[in-house]
Protein backbone atom coordinates (compact mmCIF):
# COMPACT_ATOMS: atom_id res chain seq x y z
CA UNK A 1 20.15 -24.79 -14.72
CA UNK A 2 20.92 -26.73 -11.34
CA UNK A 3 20.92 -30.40 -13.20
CA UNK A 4 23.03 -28.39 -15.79
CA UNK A 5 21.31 -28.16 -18.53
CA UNK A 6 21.10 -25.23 -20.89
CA UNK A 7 18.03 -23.70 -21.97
CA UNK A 8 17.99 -21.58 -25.39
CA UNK A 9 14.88 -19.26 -26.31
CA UNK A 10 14.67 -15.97 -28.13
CA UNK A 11 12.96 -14.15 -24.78
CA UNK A 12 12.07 -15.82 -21.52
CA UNK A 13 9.38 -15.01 -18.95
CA UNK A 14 10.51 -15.17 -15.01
CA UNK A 15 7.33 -15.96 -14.05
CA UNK A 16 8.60 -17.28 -10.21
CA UNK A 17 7.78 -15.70 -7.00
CA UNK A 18 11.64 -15.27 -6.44
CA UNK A 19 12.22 -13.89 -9.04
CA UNK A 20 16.08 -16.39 -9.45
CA UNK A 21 16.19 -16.44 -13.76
CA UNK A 22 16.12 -12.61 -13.39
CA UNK A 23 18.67 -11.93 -10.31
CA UNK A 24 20.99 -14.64 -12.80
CA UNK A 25 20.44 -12.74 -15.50
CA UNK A 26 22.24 -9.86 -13.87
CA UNK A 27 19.24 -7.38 -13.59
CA UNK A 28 18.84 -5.32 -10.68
CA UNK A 29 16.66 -5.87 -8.05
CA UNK A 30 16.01 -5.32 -4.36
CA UNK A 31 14.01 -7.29 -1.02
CA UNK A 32 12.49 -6.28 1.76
CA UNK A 33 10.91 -3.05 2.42
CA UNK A 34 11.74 0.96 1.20
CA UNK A 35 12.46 3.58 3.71
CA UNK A 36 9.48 6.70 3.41
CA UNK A 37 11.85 8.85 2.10
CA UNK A 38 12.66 6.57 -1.15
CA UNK A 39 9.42 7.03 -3.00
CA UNK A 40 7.65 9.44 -0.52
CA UNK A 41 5.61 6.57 0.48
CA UNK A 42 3.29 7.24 3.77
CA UNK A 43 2.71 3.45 4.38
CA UNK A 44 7.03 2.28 4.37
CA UNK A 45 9.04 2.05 6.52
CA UNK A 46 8.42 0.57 10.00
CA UNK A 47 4.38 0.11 10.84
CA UNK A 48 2.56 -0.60 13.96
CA UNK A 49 -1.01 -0.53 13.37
CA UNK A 50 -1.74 -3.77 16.29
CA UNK A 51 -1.98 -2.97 19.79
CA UNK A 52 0.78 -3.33 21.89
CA UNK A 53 0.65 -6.89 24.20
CA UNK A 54 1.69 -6.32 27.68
CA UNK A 55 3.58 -9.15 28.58
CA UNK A 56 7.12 -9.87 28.73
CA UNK A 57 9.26 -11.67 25.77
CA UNK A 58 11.89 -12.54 27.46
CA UNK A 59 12.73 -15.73 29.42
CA UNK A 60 14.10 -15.51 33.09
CA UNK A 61 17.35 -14.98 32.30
CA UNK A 62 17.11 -12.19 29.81
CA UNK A 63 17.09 -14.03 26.81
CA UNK A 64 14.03 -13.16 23.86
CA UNK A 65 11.60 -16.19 24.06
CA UNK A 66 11.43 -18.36 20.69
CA UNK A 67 8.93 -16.78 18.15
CA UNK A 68 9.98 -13.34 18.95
CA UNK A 69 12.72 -12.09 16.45
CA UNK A 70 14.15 -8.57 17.57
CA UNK A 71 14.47 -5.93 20.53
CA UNK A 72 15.29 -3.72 18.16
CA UNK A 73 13.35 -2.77 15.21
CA UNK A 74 15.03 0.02 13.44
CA UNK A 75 14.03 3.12 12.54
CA UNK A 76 10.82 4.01 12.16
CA UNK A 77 10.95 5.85 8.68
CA UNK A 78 13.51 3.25 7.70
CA UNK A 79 13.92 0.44 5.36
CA UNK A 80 15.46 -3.01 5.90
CA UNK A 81 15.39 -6.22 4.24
CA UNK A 82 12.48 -8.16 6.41
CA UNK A 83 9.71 -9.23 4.02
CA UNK A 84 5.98 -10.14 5.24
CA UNK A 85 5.37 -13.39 6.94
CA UNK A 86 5.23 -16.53 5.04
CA UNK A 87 3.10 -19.33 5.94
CA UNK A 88 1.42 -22.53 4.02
CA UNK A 89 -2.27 -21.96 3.45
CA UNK A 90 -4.03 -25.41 4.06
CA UNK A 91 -6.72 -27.10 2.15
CA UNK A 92 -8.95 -28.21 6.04
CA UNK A 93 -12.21 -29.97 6.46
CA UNK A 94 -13.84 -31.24 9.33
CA UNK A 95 -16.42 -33.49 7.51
CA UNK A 96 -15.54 -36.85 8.76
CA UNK A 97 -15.65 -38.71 5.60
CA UNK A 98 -12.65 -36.08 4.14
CA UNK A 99 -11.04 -35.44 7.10
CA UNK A 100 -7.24 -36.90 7.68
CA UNK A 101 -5.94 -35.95 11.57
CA UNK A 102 -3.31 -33.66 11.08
CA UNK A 103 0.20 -35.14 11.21
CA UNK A 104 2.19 -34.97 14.70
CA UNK A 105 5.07 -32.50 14.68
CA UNK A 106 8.65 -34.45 14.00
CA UNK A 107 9.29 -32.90 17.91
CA UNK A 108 7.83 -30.66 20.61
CA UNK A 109 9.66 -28.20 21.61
CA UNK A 110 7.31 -26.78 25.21
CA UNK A 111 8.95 -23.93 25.47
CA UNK A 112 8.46 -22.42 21.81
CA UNK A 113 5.13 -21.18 22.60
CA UNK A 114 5.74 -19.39 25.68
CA UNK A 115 4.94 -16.25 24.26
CA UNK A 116 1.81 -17.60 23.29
CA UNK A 117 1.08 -18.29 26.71
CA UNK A 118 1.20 -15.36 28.94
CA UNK A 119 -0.41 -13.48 25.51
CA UNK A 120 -4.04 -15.94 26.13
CA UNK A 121 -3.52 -15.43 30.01
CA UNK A 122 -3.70 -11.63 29.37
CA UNK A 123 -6.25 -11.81 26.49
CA UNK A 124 -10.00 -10.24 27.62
CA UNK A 125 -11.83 -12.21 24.08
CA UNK A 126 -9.26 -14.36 22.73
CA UNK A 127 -10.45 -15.37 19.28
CA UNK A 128 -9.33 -18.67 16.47
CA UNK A 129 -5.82 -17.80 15.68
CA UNK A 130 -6.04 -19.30 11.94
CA UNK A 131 -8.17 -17.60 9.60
CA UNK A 132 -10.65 -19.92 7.95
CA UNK A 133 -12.54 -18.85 4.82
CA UNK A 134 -15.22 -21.34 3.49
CA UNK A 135 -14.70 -23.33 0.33
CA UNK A 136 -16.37 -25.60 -1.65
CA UNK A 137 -17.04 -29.06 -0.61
CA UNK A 138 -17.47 -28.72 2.69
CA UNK A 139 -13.89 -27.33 3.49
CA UNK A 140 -11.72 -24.06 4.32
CA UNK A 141 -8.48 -21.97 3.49
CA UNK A 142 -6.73 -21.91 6.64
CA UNK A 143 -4.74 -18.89 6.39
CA UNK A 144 -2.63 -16.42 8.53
CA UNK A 145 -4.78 -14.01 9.84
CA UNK A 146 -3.23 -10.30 9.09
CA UNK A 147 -5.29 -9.09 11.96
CA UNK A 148 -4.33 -11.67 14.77
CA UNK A 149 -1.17 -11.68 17.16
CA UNK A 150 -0.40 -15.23 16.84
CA UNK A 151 -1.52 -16.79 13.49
CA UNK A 152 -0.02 -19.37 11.06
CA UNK A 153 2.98 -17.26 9.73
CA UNK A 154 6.41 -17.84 10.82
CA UNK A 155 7.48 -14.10 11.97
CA UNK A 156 10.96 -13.88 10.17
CA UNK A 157 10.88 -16.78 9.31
CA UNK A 158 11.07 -16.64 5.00
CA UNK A 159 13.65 -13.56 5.25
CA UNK A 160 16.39 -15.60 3.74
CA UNK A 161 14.41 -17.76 1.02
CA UNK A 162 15.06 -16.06 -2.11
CA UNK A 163 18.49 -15.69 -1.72
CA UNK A 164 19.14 -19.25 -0.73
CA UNK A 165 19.64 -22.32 -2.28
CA UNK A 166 17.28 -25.14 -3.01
CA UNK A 167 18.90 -27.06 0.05
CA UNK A 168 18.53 -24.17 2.09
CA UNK A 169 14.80 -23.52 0.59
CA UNK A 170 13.92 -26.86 1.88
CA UNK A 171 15.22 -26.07 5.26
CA UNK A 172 12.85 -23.51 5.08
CA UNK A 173 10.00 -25.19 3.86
CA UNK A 174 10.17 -28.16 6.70
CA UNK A 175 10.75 -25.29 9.06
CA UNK A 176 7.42 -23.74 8.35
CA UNK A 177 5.60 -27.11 8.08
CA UNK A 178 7.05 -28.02 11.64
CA UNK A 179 6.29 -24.43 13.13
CA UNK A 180 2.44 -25.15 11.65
CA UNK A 181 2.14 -28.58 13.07
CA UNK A 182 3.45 -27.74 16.69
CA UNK A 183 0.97 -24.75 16.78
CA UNK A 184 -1.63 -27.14 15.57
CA UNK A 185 -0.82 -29.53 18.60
CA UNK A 186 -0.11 -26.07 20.94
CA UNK A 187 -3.49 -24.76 20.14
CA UNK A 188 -5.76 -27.95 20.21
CA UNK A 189 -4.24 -29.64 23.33
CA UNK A 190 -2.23 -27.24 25.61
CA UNK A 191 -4.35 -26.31 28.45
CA UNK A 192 -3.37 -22.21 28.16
CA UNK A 193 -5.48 -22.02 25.20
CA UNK A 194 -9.68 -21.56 26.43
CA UNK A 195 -11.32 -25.07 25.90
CA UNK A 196 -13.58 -23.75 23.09
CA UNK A 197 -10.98 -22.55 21.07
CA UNK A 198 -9.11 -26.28 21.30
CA UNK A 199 -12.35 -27.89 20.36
CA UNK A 200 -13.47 -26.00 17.75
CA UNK A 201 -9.60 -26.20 15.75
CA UNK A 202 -9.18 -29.58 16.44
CA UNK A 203 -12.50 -30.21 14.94
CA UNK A 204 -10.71 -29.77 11.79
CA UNK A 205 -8.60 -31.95 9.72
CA UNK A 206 -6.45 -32.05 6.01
CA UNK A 207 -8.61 -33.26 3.47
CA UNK A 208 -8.44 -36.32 2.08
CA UNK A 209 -9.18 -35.60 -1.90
CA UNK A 210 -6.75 -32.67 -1.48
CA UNK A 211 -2.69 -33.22 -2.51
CA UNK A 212 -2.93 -36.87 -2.04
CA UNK A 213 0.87 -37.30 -3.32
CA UNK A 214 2.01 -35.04 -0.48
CA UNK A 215 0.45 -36.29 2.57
CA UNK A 216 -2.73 -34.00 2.12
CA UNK A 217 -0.44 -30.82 2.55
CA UNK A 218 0.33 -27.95 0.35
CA UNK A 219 3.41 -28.34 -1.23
CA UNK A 220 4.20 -24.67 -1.73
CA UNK A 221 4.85 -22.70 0.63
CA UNK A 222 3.16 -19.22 0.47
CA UNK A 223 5.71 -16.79 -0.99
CA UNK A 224 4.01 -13.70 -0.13
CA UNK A 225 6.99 -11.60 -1.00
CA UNK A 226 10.17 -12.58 -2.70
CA UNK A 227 12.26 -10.27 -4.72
CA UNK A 228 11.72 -7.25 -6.19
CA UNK A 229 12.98 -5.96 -10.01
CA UNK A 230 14.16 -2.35 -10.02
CA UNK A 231 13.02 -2.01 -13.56
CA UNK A 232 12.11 0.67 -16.38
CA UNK A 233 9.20 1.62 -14.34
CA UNK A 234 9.24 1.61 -10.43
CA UNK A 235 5.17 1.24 -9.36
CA UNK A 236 4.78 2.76 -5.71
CA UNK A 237 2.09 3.52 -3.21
CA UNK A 238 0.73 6.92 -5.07
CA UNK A 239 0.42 4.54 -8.86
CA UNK A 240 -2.56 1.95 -6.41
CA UNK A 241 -4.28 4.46 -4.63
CA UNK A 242 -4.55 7.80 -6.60
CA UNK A 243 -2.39 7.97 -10.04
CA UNK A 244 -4.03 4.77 -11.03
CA UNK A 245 -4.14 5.12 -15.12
CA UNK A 246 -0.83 3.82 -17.76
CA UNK A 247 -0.69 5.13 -20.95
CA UNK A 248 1.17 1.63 -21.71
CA UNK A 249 -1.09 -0.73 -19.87
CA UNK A 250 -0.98 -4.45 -19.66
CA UNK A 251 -3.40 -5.10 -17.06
CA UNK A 252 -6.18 -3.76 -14.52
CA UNK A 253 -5.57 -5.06 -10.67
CA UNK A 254 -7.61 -4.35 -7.59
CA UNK A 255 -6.74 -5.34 -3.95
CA UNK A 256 -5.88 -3.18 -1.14
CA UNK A 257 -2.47 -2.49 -0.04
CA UNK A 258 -2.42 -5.13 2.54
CA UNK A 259 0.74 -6.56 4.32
CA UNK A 260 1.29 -9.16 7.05
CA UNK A 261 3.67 -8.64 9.67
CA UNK A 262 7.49 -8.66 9.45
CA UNK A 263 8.79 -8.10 12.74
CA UNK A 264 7.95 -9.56 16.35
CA UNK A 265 9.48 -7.31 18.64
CA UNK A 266 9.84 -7.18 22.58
CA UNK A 267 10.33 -3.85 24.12
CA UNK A 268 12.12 -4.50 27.37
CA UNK A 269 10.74 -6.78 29.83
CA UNK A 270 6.97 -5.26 29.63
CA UNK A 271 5.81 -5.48 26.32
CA UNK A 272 5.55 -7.29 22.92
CA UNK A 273 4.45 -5.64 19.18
CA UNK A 274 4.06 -7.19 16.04
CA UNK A 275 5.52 -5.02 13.23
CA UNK A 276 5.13 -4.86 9.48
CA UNK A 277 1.34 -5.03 9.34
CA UNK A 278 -0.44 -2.56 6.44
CA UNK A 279 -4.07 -3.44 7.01
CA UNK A 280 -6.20 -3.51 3.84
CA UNK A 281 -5.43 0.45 2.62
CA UNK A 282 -7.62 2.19 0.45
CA UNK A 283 -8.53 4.97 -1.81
CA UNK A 284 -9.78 8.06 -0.75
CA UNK A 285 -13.77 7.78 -0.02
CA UNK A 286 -13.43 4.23 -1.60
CA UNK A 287 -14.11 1.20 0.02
CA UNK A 288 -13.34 -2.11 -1.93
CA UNK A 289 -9.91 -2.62 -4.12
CA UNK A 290 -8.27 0.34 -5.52
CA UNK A 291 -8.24 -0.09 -9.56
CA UNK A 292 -5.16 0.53 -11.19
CA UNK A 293 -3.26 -0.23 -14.50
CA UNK A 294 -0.33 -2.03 -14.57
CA UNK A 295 2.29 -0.41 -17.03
CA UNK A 296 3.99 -2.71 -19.37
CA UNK A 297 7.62 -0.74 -18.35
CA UNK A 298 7.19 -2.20 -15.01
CA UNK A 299 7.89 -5.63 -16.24
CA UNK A 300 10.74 -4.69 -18.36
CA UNK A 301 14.47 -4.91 -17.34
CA UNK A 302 16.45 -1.66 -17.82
CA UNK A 303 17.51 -2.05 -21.95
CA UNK A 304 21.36 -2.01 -20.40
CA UNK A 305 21.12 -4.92 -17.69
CA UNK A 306 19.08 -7.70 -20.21
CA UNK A 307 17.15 -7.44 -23.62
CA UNK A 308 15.10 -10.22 -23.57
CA UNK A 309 13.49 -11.20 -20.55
CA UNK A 310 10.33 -10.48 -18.93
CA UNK A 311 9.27 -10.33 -15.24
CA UNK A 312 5.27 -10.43 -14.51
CA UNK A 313 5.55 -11.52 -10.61
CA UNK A 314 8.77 -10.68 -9.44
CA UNK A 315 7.43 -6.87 -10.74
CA UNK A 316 9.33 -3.59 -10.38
CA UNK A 317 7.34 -2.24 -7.36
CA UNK A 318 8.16 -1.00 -3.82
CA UNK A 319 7.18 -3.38 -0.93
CA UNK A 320 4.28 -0.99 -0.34
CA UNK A 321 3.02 -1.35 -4.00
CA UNK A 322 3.61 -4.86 -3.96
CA UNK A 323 1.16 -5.87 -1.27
CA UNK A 324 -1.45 -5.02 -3.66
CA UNK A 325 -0.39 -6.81 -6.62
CA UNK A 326 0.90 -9.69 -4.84
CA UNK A 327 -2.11 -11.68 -5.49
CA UNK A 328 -2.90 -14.82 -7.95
CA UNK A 329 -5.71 -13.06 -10.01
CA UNK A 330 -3.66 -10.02 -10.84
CA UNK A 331 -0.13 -12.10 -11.38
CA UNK A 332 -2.59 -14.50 -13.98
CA UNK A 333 -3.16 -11.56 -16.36
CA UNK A 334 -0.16 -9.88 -15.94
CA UNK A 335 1.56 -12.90 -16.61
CA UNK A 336 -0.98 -13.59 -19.66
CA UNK A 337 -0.06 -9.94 -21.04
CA UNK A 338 3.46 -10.62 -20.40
CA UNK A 339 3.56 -14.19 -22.74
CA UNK A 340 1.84 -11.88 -25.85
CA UNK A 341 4.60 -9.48 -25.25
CA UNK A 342 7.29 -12.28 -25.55
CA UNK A 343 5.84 -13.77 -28.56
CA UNK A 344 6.13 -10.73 -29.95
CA UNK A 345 9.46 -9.60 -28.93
CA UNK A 346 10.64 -13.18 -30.50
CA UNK A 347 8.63 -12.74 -33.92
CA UNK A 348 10.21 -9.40 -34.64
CA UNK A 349 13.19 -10.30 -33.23
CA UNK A 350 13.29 -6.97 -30.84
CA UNK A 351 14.50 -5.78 -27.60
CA UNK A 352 11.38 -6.43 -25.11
CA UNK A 353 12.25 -2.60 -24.16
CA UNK A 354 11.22 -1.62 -28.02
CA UNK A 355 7.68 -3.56 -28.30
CA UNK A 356 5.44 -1.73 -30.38
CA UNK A 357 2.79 -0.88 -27.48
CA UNK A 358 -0.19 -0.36 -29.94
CA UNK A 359 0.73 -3.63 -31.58
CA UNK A 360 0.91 -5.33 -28.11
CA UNK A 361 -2.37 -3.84 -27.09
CA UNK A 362 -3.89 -4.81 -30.39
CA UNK A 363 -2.72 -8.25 -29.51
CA UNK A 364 -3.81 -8.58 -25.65
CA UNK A 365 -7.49 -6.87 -26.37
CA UNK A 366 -8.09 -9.94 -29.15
CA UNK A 367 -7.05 -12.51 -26.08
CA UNK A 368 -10.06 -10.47 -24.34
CA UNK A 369 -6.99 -8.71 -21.91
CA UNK A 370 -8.78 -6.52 -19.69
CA UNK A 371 -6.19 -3.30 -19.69
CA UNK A 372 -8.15 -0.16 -19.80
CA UNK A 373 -10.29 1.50 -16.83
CA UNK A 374 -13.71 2.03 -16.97
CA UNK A 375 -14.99 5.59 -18.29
C-alpha cells in the first residue's frame, strides 16, 4: 500500500471507483470513451445532443476563455480518453435553523466566468444552473444538471484523476471545491446573472447536521467515471437496451444510458457546444430504466492477467454501457454478489474465473440477490 504495508487475502474485491488495486494488479483496462466502430455502438463516440450557444469563447486576443477546454474536438465517430464531468453533489438547505452560508472561494478569479456571461446576455429563459432534487428534512441534492450549459461540473476537469496520485487527487479535489464555490459567489452576486435567479440560489445554504467534520461539505468528490476493466466479458450499449438477459447473472440494474458532458468546445469566434452529453436513452417503446442482467464474467479479470480478484464498480463495460450502471443502487448489489463470489472462490480455494455459477447463484438467491428478470 502507500504507508507500505502489505495486505495478504486469498481473493480481494476492487470495490473503488478507480478502479487502482486492479490497474496494480496488472489487469487490463481502459478510460475514457470507445470509438462507434469498437463495439458498433450508436451512442460513442463524439455526441452533441445541446444546442449550439452563439457567442464567442475566445478572449480579445484569440485566446479560449477559462472553462472552455478545446477548439478541437476530434472526430466525430471517434474515441478519446475524456470521461464525463465530475462535480461534488452537496447536501443544501435553506431552512434557517440548518443552514451554514456557504464558504467564500480561497480567490476570485473575474474573468473565469466570462463565458458564463455573454451565455445569460444571449439566453431568451435562463433557468437555476444547479439541479436541486428535494430530500428529507427540509433539504436538497444539488447536483450538475445533464441538461444545462453551465452547471456544477468542472468540464475536463477529472480527466486525469485515476491515473494520478493521491497528491495529485487532492489537487483535484480542491480544484473542484474552488470551481463550486466561485460559481456559487458568480451566480448569487454578479450582476450578469437575472436577479431572481441570484435570490433564489443564494437562498440556500450547507446544512448544518450534514458532514460536520468537513466543514458541512461532501468529502468525495463525485467519480462519475473512472476506469474501465477490459475483462472476460465486455458489456456494451446493445447488453442495456435490447440483449438484456445473462445466462450467468449476478444482478438486475435499471437506469438509462445517461452521460454528462465531456467536452466544452468553441468553434471559431461565433459559437460554443458542450460535448459528451447522452441524455437519459432508452429501450425501444419503453419509457423508464432499461432492465438488464449483469453477467458475473463481466467482473472477472481475464484467467491470464490475475486469478483472484474481483471488480464490481470499476466493471468491464464500454463508456456507453457504463453510464447506466454507474449508479449507487446497481454498484450495492453487484458489489453484494461480487463478496459471495469471493467467499467462495477463497473456500474452495479456486480461480474466481472457475466459480461454480449454480453454486454462486444458489448462494446469492439465499442472501435474497435479485438476479433473474421477470417472466
Amino acid at each position: 500500500t502507500n504507508t507500505g504495508s502489505t495486505l495478504t487475502a486469498k481473493t480481494f474485491v476492487d470495490a473503488s471507483y478507480e478502479g487502482d488495486l486492479m490497474a496494480a494488479a496488472g489487469v487490463n483496462w481502459t478510460i475514457g470513451r470507445e470509438g462507434r466502430k469498437e463495439y458498433g455502438e450508436s451512442l460513442a463516440g463524439k455526441q452533441y445532443p445541446k444546442k449550439p450557444m452563439p457567442i464567442s469563447g475566445m478572449d480579445a486576443t484569440g485566446k479560449l476563455l477559462p472553462l472552455i477546454t478545446t477548439a478541437e474536438s476530434g472526430e466525430d465517430d471517434a474515441g478519446d480518453r475524456h470521461v464525463m464531468t465530475y462535480s461534488f453533489r452537496l447536501c443544501v438547505t435553506s431552512n434557517p435553523a440548518n443552514r451554514v452560508p456557504f464558504p467564500a472561494p480561497d480567490h476570485i478569479d473575474p474573468t473565469r466566468f466570462e463565458v458564463l456571461r455573454r451565455y445569460l446576455a444571449q439566453e431568451t429563459k435562463p433557468t437555476l444552473l444547479w439541479d436541486l432534487y428535494p430530500v428529507p428534512g427540509a433539504k436538497a441534492d444539488a447536483n450538475n444538471g445533464i441538461a444545462k450549459q453551465f452547471s456544477m461540473g468542472l468540464i475536463g476537469g477529472g480527466d486525469a484523476w485515476c491515473e494520478s496520485n493521491a497528491q495529485e487527487r487532492q489537487r483535484i479535489w480542491e480544484a473542484h471545491r474552488q470551481y463550486t464555490l466561485e460559481m456559487y459567489h458568480f451566480l448569487t452576486t454578479d450582476p450578469a446573472v437575472p436577479k431572481n435567479l441570484r435570490d433564489d440560489l443564494a437562498k440556500f445554504g450547507l446544512c448544518k447536521d450534514e458532514f460536520p467534520n468537513t466543514g458541512h461539505w461532501s468529502p468525495q468528490l463525485y467519480v462519475r467515471e473512472g476506469r474501465r476493466m477490459k475483462g472476460a466479458y465486455v458489456i456494451t450499449q446493445s447488453d442495456i437496451l435490447t440483449q438484456g438477459a445473462k445466462p450467468d447473472s449476478i444482478a438486475v440494474a435499471s437506469f438509462p444510458i445517461d452521460s454528462h458532458d465531456c467536452q466544452r468546445i468553441a468553434r471559431g469566434d461565433h459559437e460554443v457546444i458542450n460535448e459528451g452529453t447522452i441524455y437519459p436513452a432508452y429501450p425501444p417503446g419503453i419509457k423508464h430504466g432499461p432492465v438488464y442482467q449483469v453477467p458475473y464474467r463481466a467482473i472477472t479479470p481475464l484467467q491470464s492477467e490475475c486469478e483472484n480478484l474481483l471488480v464490481p464498480v470499476a466493471i468491464s463495460a464500454t463508456h456507453v454501457a457504463y453510464s447506466s450502471i454507474r449508479v449507487e443502487p446497481a454498484w450495492m448489489v453487484i458489489g453484494h454478489s461480487a463478496g459471495i463470489a469471493a467467499a467462495l472462490a477463497a473456500k474452495t480455494q479456486l480461480p474466481v474465473q472457475q466459480v461454480d455459477y449454480a453454486t454462486l447463484k444458489a448462494r446469492m438467491l439465499a442472501q435474497h440477490q435479485v438476479v433473474d428478470l421477470a417472466e
